[in-house]
N, C-alpha and C. Protein backbone atom coordinates (compact mmCIF):
# COMPACT_ATOMS: atom_id res chain seq x y z
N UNK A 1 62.64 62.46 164.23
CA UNK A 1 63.57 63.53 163.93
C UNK A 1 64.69 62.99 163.04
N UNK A 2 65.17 64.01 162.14
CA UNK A 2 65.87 63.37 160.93
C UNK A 2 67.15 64.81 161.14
N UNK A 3 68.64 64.25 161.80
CA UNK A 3 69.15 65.28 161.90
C UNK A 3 68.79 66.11 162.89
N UNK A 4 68.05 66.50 163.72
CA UNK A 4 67.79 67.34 165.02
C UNK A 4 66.65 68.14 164.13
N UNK A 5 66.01 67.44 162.80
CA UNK A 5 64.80 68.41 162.54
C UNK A 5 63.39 67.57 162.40
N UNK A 6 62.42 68.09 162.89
CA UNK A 6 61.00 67.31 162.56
C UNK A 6 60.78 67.14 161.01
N UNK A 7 60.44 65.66 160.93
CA UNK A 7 60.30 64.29 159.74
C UNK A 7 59.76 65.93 158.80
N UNK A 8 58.71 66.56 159.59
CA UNK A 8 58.33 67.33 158.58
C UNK A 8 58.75 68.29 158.05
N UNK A 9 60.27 69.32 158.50
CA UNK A 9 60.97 70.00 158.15
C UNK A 9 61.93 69.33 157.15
N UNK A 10 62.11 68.25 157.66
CA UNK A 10 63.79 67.64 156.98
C UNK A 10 62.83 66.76 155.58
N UNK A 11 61.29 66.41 155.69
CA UNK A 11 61.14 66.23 154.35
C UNK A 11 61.01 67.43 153.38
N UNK A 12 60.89 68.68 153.90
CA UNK A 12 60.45 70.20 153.12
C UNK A 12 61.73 69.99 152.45
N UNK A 13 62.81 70.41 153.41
CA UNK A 13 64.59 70.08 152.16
C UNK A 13 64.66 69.16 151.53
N UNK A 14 64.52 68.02 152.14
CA UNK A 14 64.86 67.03 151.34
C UNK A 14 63.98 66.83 149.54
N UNK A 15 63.03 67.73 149.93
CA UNK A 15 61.74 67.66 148.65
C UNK A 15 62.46 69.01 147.43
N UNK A 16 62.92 70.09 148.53
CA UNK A 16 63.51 71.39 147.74
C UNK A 16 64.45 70.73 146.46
N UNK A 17 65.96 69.81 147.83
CA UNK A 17 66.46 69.62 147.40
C UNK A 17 66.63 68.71 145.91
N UNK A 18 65.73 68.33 146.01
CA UNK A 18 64.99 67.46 144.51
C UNK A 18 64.38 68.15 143.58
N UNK A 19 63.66 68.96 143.87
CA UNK A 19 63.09 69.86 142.53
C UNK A 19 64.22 70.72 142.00
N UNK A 20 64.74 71.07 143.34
CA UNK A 20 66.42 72.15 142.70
C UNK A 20 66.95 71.39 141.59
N UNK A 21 67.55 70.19 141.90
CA UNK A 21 67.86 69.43 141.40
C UNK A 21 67.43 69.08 139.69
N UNK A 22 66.52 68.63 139.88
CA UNK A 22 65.13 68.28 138.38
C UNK A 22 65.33 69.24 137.35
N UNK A 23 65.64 70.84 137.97
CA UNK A 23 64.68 71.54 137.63
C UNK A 23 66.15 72.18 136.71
N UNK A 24 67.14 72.36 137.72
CA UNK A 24 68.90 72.59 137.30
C UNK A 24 69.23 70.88 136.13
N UNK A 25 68.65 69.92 136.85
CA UNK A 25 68.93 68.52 135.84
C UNK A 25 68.67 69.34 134.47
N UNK A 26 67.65 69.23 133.94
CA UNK A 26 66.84 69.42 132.64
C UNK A 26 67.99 70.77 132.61
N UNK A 27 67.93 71.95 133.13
CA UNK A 27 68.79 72.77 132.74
C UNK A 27 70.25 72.36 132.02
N UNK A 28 70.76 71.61 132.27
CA UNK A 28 71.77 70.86 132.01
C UNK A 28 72.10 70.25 131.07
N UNK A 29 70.94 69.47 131.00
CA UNK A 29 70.87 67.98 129.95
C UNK A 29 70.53 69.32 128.41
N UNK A 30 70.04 69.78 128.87
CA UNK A 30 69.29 70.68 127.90
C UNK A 30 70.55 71.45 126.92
N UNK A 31 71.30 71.98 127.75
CA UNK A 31 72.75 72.54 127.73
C UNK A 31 73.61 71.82 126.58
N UNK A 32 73.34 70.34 127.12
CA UNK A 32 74.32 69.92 126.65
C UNK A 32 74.05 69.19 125.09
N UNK A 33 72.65 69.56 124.96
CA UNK A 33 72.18 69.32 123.60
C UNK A 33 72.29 70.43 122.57
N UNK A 34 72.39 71.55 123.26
CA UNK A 34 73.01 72.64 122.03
C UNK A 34 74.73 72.55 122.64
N UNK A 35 75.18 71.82 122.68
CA UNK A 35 76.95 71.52 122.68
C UNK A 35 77.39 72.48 124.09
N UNK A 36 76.56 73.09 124.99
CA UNK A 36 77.07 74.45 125.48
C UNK A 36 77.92 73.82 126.73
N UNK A 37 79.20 74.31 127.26
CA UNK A 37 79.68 73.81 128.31
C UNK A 37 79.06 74.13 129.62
N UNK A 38 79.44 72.68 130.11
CA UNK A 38 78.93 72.91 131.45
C UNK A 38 79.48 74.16 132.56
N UNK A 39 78.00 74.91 133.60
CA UNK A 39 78.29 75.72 133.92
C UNK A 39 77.29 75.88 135.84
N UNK A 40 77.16 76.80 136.06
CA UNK A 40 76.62 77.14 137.19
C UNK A 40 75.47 75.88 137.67
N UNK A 41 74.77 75.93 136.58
CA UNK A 41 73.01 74.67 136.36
C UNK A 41 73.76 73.51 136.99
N UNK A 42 75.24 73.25 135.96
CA UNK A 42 75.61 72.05 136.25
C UNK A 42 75.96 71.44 137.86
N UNK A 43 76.68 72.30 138.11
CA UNK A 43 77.38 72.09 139.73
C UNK A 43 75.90 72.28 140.84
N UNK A 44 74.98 73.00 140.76
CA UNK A 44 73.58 73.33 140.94
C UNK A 44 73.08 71.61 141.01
N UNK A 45 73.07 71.56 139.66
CA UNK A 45 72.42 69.96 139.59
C UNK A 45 72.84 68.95 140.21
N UNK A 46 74.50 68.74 140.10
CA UNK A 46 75.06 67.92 140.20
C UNK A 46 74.95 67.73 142.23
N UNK A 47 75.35 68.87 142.73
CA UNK A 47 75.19 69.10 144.49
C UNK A 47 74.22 68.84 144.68
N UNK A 48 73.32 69.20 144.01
CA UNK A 48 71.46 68.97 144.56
C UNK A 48 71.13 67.48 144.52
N UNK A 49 71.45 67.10 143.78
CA UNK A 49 71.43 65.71 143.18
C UNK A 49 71.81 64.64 144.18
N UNK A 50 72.91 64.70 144.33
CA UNK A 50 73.49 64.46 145.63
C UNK A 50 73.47 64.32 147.13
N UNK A 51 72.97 65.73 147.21
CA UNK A 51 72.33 65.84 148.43
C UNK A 51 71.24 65.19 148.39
N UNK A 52 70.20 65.23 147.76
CA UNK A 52 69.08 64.41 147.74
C UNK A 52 68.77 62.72 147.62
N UNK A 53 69.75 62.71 147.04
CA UNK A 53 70.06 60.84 147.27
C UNK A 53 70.88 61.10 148.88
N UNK A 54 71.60 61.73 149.27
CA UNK A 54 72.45 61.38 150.66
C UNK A 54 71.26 61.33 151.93
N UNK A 55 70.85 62.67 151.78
CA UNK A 55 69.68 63.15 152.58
C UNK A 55 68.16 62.18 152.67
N UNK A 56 68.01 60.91 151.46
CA UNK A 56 66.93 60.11 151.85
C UNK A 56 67.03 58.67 152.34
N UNK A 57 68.24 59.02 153.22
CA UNK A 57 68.90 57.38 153.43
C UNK A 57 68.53 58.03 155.28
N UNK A 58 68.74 59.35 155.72
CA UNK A 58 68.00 59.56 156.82
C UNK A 58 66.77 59.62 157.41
N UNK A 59 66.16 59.53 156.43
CA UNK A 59 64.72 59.30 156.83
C UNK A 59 64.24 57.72 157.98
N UNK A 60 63.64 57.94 159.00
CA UNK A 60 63.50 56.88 160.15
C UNK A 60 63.12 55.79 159.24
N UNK A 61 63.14 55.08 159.11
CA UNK A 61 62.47 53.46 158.39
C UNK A 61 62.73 52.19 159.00
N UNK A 62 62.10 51.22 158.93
CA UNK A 62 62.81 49.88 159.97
C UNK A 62 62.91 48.85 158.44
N UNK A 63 62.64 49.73 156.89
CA UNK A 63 63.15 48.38 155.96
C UNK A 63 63.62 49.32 155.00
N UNK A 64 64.36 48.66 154.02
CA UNK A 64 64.97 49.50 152.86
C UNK A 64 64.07 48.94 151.96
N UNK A 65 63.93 50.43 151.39
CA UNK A 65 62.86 50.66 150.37
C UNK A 65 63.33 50.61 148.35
N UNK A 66 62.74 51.73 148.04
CA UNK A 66 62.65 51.17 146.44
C UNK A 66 63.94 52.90 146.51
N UNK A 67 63.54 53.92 147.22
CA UNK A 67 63.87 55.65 147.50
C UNK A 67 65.53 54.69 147.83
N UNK A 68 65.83 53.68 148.89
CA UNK A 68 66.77 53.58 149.36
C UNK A 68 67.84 52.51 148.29
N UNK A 69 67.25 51.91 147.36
CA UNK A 69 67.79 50.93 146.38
C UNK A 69 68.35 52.40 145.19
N UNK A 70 67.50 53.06 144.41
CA UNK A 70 67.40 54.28 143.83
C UNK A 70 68.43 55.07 144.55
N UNK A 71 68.46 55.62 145.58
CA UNK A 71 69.62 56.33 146.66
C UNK A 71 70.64 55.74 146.08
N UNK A 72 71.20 54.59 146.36
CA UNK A 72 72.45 54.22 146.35
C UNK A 72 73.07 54.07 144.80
N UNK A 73 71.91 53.80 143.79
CA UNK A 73 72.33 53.50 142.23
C UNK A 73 72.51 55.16 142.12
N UNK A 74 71.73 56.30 142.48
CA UNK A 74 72.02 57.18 141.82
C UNK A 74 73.38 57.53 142.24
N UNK A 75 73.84 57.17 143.57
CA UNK A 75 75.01 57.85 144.27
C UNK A 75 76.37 57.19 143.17
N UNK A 76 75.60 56.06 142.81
CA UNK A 76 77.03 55.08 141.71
C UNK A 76 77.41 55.87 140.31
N UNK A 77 76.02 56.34 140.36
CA UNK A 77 75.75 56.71 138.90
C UNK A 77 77.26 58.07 138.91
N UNK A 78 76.46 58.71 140.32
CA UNK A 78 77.00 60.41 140.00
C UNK A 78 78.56 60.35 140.79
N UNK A 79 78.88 59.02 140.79
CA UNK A 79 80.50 59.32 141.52
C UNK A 79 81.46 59.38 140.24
N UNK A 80 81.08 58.39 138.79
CA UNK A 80 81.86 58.92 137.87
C UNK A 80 81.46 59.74 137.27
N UNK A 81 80.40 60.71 136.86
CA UNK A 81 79.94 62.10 136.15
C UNK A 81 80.48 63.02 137.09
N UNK A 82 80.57 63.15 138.37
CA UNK A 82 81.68 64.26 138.63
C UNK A 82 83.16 64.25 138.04
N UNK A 83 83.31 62.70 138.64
CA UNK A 83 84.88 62.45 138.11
C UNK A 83 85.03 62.98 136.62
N UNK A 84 84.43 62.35 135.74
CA UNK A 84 84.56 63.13 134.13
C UNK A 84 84.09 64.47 134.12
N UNK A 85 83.76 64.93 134.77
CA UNK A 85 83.59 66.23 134.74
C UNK A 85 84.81 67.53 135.66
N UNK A 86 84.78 67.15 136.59
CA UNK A 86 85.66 67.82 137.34
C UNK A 86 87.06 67.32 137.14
N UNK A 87 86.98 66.22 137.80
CA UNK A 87 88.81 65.28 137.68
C UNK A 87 89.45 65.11 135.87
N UNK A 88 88.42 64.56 134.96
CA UNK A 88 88.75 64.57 133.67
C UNK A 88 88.62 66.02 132.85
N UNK A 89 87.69 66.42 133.01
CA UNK A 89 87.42 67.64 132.08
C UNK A 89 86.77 67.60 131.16
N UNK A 90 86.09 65.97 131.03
CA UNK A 90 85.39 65.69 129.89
C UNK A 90 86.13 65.40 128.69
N UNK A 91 87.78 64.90 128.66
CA UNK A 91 88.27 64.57 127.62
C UNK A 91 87.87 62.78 127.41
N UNK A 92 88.08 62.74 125.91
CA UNK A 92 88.02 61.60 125.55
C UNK A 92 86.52 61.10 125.96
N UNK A 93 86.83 59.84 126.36
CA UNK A 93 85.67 58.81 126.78
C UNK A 93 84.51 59.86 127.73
N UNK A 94 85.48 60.45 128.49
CA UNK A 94 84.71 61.11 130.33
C UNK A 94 83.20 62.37 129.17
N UNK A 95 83.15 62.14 128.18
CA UNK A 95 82.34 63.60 127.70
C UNK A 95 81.04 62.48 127.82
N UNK A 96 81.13 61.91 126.75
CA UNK A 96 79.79 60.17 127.24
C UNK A 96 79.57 60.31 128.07
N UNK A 97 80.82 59.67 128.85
CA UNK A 97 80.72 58.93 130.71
C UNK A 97 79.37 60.46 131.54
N UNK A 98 80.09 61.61 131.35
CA UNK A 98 79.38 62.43 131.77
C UNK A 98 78.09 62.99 131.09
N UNK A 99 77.80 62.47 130.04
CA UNK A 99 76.72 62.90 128.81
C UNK A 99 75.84 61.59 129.56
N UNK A 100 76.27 60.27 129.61
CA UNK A 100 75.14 59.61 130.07
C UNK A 100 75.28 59.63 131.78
N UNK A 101 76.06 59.72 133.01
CA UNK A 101 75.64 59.80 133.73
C UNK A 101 74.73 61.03 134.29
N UNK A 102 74.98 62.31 133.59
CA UNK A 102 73.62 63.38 134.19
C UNK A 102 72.36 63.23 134.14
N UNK A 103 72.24 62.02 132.56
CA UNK A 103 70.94 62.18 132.24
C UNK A 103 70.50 61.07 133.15
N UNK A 104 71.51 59.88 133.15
CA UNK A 104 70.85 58.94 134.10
C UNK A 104 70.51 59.42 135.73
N UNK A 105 71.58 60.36 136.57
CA UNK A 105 70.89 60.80 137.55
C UNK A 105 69.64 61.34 137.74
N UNK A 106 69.61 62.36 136.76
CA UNK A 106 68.40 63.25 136.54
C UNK A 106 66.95 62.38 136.34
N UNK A 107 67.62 61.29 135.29
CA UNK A 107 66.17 60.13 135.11
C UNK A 107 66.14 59.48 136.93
N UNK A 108 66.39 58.58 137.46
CA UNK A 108 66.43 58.49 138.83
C UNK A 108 65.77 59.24 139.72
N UNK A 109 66.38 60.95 139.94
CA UNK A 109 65.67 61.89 140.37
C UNK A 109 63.98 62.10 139.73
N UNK A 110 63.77 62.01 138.72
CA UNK A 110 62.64 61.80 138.15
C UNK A 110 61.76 60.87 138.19
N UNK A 111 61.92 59.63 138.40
CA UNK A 111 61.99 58.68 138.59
C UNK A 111 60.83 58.12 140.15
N UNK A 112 61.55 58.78 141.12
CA UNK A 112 60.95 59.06 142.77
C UNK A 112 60.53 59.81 142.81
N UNK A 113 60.06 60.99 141.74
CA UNK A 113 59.36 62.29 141.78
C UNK A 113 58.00 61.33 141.22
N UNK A 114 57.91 60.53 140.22
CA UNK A 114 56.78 60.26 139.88
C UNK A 114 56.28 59.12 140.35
N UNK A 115 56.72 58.44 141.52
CA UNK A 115 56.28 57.59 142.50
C UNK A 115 55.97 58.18 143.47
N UNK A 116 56.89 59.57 143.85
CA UNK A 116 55.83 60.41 145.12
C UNK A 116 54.90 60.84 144.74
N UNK A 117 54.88 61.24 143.43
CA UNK A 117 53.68 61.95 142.97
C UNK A 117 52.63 60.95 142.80
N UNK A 118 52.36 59.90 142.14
CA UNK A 118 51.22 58.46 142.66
C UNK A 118 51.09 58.37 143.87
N UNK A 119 52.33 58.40 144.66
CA UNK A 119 51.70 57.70 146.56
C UNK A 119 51.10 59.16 146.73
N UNK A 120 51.25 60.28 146.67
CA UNK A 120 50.86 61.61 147.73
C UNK A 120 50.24 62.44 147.16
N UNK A 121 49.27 62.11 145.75
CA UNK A 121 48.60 62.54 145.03
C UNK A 121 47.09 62.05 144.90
N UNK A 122 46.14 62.48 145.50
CA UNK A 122 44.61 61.69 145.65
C UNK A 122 44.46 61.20 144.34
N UNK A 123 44.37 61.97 143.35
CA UNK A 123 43.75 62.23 142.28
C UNK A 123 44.42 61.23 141.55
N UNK A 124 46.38 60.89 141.57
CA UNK A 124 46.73 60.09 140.31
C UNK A 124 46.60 58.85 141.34
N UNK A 125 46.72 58.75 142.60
CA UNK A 125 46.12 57.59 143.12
C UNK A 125 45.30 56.67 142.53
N UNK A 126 43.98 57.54 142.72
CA UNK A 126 42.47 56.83 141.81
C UNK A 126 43.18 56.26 140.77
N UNK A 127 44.34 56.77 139.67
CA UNK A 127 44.61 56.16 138.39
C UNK A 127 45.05 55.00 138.97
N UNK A 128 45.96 55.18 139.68
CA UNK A 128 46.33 54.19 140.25
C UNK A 128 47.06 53.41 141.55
N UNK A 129 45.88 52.90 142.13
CA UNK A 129 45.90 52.31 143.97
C UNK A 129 46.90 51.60 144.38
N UNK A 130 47.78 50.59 143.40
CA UNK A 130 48.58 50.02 143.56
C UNK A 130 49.77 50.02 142.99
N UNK A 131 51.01 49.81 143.24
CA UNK A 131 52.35 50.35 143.12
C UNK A 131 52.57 50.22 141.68
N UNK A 132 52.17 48.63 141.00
CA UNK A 132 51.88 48.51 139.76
C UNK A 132 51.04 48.52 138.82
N UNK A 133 50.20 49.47 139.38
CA UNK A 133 49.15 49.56 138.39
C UNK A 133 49.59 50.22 136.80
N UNK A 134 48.53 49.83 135.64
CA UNK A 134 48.87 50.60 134.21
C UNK A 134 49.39 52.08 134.16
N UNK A 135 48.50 52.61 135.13
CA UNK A 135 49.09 54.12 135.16
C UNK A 135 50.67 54.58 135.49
N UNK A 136 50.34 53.78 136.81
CA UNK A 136 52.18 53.98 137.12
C UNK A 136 53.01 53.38 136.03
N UNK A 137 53.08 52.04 135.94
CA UNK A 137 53.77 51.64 134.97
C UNK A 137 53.60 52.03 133.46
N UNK A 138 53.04 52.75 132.85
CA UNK A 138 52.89 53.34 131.65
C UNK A 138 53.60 54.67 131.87
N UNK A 139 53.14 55.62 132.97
CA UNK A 139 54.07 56.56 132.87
C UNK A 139 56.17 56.54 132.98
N UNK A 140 56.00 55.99 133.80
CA UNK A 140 57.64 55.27 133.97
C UNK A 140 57.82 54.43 132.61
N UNK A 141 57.27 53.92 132.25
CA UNK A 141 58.21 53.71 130.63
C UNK A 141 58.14 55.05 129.64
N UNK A 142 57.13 55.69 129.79
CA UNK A 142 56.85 57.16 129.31
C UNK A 142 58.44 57.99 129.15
N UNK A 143 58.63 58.06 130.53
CA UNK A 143 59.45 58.61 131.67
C UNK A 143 60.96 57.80 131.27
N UNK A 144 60.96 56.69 131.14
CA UNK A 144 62.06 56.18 130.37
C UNK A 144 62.29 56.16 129.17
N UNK A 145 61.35 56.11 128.24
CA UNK A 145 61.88 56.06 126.82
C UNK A 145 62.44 57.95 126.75
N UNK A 146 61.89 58.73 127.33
CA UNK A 146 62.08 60.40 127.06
C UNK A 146 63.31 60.08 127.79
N UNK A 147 63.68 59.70 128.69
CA UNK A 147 65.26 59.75 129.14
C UNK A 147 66.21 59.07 128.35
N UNK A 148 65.70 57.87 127.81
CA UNK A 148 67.09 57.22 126.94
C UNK A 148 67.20 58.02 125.72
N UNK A 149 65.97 58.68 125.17
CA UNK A 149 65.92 59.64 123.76
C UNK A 149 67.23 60.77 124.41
N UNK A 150 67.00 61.19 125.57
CA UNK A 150 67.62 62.49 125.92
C UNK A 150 69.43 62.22 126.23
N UNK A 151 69.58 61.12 126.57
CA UNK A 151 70.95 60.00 126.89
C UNK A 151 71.20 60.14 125.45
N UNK A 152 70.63 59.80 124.41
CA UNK A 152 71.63 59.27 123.08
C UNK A 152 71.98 60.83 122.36
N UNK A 153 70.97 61.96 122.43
CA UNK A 153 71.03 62.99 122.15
C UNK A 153 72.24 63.41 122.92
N UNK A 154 72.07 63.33 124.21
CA UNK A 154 73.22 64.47 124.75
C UNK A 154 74.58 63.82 124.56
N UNK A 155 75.00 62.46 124.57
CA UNK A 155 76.33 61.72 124.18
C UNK A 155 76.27 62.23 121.91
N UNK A 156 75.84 61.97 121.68
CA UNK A 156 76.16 62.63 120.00
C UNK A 156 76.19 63.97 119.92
N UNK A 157 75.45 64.96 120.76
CA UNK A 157 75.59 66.77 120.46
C UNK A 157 76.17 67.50 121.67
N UNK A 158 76.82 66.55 122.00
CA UNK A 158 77.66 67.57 123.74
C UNK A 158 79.47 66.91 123.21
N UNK A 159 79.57 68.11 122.66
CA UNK A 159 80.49 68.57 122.28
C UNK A 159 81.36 69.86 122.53
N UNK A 160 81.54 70.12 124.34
CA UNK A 160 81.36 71.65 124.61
C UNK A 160 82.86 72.33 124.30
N UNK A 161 83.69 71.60 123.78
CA UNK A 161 85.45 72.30 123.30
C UNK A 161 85.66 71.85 121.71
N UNK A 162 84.30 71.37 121.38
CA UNK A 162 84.81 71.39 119.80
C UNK A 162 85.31 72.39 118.75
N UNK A 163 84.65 73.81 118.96
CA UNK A 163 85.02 75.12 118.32
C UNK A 163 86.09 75.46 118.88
N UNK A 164 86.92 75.57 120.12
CA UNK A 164 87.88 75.61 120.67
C UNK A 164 89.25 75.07 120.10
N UNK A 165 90.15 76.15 119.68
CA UNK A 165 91.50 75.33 119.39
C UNK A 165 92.02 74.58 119.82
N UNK A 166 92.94 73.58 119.41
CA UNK A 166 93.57 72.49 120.03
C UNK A 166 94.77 73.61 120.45
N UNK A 167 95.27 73.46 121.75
CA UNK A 167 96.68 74.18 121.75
C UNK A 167 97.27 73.30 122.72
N UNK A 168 99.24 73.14 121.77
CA UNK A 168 99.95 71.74 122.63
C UNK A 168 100.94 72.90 123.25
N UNK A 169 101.07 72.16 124.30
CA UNK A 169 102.28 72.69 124.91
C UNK A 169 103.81 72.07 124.21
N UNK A 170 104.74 72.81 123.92
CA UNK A 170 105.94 72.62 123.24
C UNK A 170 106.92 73.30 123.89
N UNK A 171 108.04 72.44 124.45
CA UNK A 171 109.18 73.33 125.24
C UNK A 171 109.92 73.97 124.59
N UNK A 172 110.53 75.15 124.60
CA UNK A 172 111.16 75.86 123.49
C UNK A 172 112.71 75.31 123.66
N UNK A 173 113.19 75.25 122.61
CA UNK A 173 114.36 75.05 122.11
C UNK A 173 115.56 76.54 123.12
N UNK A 174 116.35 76.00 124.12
CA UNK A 174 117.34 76.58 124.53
C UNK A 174 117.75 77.39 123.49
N UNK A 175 117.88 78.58 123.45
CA UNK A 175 118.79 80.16 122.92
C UNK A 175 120.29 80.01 122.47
């Protein structure tokens, strides 16, 4: 029992909570390649995201795994992409900081999607039986080069207050 729910309920969320995630990620990253500001997808992604790295550190285990090494980098990843996002606003540096940490969460989240999908899949099994086989490891560089393409894209075209006037605040001159 994981939380007062059977391994097999609390993996159903914990699995939701990852595709929500993936599925709002790409919504996002996507976003932020036509310049558009972050919005509903984002906070969507960003909570799901979250939850799903928090939520796989409960799972019963007696060793820490590759899910539990991954858990904790993504949790590093997404403590400053909120911060530049929420606390900064995405000025200055924090538009990057947050341009490459979504995509890097989202790669991560992706990441354990296509290692569950080898362990709990008959079929990509056969490709491949062992953790390192060509298959696995060909797709995960696959899987990485499309994420660093999507990292350099979204830091050069996520630009979401560029059409937006600059407006300064100026104290008015006493009457």
């Amino acid at each position: 029992m994981s939380l007062g729910l059977s391994v097999s309920t609390y993996t159903s969320l914990h699995v939701a909570l990852s595709l929500a995630g993936i599925v709002a990620g790409f919504a996002a990253v996507l976003g932020m390649l036509g310049a558009r500001k972050p919005a509903g997808t984002t906070l969507l992604f960003l909570a799901a995201t979250t939850a799903t790295s928090v939520t796989g550190f409960c799972f019963p285990s007696s060793r820490i795994g590759i899910g539990h090494a991954v858990g904790v980098l993504s949790l590093a990843v997404l403590a400053p992409t909120i911060v530049a996002l929420y606390g900064f606003r995405l000025a200055g540096p924090w538009r990057a900081i947050y341009a490459v940490g979504a995509t890097a969460a989202l790669y991560l989240n992706v990441l354990i999607g296509v290692i569950q999908a080898f362990a709990k899949s008959d079929e990509l099994r056969e490709l491949a039986p062992t953790p390192f086989a060509p298959a696995i490891v060909w797709t995960q560089l696959a899987v990485l080069a499309l994420f660093i393409a999507l990292g350099v894209l979204a830091v050069r075209r996520f630009h979401p207050y560029a059409s937006a006037p600059v407006r300064i605040w100026l104290p008015r001159a006493p009457v």
